[in-house]
PDB file of N, CA and C in Angstrom:
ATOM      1  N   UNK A   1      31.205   6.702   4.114  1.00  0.00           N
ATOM      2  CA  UNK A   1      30.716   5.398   3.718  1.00  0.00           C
ATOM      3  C   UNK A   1      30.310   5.457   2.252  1.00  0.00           C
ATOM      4  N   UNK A   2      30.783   4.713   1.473  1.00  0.00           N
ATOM      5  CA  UNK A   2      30.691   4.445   0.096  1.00  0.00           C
ATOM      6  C   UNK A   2      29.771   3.226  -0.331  1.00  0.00           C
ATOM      7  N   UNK A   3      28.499   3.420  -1.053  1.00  0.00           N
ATOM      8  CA  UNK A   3      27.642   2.487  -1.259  1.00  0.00           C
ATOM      9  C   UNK A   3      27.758   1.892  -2.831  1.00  0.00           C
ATOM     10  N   UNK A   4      27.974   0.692  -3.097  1.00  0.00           N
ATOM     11  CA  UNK A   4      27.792   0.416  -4.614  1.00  0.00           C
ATOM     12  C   UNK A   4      26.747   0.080  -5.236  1.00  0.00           C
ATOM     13  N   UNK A   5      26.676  -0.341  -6.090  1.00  0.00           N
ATOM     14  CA  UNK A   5      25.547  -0.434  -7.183  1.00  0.00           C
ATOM     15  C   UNK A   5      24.459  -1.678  -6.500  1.00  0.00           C
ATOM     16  N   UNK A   6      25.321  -2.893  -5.680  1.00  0.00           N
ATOM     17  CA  UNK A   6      24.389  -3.836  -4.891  1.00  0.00           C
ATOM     18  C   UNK A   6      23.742  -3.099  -4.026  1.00  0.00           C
ATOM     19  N   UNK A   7      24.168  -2.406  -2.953  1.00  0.00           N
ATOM     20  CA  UNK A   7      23.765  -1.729  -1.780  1.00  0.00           C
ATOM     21  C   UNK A   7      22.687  -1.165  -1.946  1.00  0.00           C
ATOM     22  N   UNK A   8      22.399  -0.202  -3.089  1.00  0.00           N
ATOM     23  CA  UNK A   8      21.726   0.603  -3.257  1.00  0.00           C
ATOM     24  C   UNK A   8      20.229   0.046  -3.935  1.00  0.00           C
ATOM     25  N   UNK A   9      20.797  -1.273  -4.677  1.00  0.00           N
ATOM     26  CA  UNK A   9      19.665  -1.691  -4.989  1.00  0.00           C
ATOM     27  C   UNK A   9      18.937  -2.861  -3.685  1.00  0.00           C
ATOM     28  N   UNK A  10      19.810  -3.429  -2.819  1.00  0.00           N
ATOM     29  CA  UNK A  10      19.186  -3.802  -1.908  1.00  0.00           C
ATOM     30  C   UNK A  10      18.510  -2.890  -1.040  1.00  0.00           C
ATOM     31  N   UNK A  11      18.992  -1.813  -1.066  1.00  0.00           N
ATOM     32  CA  UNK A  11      18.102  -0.619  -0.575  1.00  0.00           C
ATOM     33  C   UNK A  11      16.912  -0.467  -1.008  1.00  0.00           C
ATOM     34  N   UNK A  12      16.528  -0.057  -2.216  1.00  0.00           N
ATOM     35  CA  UNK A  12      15.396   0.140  -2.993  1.00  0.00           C
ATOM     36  C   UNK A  12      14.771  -0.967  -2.658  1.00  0.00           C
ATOM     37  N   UNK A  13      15.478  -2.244  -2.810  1.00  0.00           N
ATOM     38  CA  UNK A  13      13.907  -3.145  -2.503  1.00  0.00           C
ATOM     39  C   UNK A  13      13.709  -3.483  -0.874  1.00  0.00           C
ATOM     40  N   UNK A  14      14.124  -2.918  -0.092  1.00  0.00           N
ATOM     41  CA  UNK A  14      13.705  -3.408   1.047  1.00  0.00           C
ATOM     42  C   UNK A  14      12.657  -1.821   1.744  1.00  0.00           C
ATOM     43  N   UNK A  15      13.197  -0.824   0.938  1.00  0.00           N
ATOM     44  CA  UNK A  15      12.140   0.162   1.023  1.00  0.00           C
ATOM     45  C   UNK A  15      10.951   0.453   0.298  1.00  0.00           C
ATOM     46  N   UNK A  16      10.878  -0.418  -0.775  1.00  0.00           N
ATOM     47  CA  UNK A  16       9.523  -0.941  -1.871  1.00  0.00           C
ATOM     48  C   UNK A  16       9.138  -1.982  -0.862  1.00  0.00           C
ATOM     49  N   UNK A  17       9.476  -2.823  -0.144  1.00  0.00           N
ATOM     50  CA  UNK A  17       8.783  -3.680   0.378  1.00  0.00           C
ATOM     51  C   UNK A  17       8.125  -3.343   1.547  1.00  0.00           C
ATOM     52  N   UNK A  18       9.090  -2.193   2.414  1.00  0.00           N
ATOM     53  CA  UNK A  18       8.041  -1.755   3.767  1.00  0.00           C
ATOM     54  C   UNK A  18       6.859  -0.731   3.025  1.00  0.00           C
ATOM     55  N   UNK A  19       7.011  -0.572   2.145  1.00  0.00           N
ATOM     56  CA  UNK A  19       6.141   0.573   1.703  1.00  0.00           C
ATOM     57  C   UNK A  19       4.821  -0.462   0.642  1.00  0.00           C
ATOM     58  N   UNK A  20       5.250  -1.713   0.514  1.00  0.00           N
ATOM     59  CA  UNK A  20       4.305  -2.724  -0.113  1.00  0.00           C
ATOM     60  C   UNK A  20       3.434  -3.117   1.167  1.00  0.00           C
ATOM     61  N   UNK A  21       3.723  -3.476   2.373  1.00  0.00           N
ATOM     62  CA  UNK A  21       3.153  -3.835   3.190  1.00  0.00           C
ATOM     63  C   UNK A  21       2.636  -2.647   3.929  1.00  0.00           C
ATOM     64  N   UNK A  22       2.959  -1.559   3.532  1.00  0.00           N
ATOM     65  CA  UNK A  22       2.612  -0.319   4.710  1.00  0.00           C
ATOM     66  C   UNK A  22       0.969   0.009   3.802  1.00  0.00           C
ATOM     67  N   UNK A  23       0.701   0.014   2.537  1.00  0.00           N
ATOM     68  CA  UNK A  23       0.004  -0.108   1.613  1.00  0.00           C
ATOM     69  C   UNK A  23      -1.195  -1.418   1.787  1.00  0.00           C
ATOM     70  N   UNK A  24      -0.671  -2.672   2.230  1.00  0.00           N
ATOM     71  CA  UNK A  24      -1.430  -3.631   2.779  1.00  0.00           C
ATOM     72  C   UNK A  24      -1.985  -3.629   3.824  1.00  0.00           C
ATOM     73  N   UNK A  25      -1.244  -3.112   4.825  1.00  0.00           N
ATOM     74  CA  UNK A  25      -1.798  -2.864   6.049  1.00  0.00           C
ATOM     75  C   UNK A  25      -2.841  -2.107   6.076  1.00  0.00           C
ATOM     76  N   UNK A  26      -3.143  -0.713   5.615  1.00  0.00           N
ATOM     77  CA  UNK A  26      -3.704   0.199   5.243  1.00  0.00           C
ATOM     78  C   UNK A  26      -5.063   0.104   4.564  1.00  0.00           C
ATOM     79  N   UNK A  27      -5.166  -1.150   3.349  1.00  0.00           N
ATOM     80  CA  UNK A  27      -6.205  -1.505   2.628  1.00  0.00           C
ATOM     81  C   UNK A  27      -6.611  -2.720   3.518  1.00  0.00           C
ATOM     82  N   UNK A  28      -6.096  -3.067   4.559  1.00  0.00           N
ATOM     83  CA  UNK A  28      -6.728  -4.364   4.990  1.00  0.00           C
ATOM     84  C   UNK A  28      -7.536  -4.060   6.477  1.00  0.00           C
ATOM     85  N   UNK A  29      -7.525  -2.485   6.864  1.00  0.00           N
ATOM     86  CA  UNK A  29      -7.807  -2.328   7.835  1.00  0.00           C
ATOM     87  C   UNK A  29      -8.882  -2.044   8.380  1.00  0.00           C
ATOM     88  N   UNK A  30      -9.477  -2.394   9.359  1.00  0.00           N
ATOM     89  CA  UNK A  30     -10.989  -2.301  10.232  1.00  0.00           C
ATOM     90  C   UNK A  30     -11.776  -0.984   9.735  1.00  0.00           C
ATOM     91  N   UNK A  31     -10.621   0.075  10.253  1.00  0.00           N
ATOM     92  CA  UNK A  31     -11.000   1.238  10.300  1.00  0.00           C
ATOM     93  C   UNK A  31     -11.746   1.820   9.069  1.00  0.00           C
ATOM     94  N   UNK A  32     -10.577   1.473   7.816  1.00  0.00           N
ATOM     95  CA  UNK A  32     -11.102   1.623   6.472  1.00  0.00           C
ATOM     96  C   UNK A  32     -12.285   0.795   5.661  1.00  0.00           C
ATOM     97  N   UNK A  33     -12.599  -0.192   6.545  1.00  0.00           N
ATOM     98  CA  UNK A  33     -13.730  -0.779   5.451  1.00  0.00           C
ATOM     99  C   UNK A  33     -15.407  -0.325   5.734  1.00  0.00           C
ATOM    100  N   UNK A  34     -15.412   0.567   6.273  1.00  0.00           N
ATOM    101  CA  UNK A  34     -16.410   1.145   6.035  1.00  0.00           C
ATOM    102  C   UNK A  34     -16.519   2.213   4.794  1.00  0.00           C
ATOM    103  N   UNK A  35     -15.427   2.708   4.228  1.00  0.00           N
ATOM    104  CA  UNK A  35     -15.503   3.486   3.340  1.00  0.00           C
ATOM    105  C   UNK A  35     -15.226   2.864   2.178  1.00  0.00           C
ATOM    106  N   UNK A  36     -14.584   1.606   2.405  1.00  0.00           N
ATOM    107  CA  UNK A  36     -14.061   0.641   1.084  1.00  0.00           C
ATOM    108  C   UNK A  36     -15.715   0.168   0.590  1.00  0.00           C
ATOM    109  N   UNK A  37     -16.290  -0.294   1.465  1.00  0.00           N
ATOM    110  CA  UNK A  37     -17.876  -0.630   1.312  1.00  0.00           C
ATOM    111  C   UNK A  37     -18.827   0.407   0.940  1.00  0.00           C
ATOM    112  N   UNK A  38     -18.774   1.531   1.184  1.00  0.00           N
ATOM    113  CA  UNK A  38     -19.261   2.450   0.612  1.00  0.00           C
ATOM    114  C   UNK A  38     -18.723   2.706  -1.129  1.00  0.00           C
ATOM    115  N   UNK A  39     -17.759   2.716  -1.043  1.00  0.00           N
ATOM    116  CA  UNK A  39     -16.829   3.165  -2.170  1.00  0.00           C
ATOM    117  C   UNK A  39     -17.357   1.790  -3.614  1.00  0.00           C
ATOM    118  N   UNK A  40     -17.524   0.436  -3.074  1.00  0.00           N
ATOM    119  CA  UNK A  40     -17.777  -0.064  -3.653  1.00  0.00           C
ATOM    120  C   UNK A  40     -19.212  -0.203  -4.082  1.00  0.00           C
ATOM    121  N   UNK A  41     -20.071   0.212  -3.793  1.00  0.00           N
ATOM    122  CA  UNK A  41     -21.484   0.255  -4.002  1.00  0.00           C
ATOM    123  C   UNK A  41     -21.529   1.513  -4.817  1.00  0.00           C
ATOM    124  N   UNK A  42     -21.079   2.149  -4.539  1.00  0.00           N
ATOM    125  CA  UNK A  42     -21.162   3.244  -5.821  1.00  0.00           C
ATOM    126  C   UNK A  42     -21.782   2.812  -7.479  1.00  0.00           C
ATOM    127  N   UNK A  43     -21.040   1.871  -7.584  1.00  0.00           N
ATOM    128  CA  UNK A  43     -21.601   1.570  -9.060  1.00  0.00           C
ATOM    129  C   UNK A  43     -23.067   1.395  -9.087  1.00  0.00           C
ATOM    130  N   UNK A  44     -24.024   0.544  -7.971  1.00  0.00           N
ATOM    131  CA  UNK A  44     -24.928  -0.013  -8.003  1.00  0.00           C
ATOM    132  C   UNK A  44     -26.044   1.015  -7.206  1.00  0.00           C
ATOM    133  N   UNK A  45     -25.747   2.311  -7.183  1.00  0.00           N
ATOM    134  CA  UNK A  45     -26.755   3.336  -6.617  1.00  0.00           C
ATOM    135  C   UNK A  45     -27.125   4.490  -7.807  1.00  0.00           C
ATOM    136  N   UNK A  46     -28.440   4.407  -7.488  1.00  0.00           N
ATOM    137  CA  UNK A  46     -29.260   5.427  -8.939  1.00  0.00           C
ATOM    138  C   UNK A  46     -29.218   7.140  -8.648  1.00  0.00           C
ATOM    139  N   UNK A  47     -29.362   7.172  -9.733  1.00  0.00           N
ATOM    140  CA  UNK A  47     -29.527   8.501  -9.405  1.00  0.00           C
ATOM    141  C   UNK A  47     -30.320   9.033  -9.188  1.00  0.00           C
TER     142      UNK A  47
END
């Protein structure tokens, strides 16, 4: 099987895109916002 120059770039973006949403999923998740909330208070804790 021989792929051309379209193929390959429809490739690339449909594997930038599961990997855009795999990235969203990830930052949007239950599990993680306890550390996202931590992570963000950082600035506002003394030393």
């Amino acid at each position: 099987m021989e792929f051309d120059v379209n193929a390959l770039r429809s490739l690339s973006t449909v594997v930038s895109f599961v990997c855009f949403i795999g990235v969203v999923v990830w930052a949007f998740s239950r599990k993680n916002s306890a550390e996202f909330e931590q992570a963000a208070n950082l600035p506002f804790e003394q030393d």
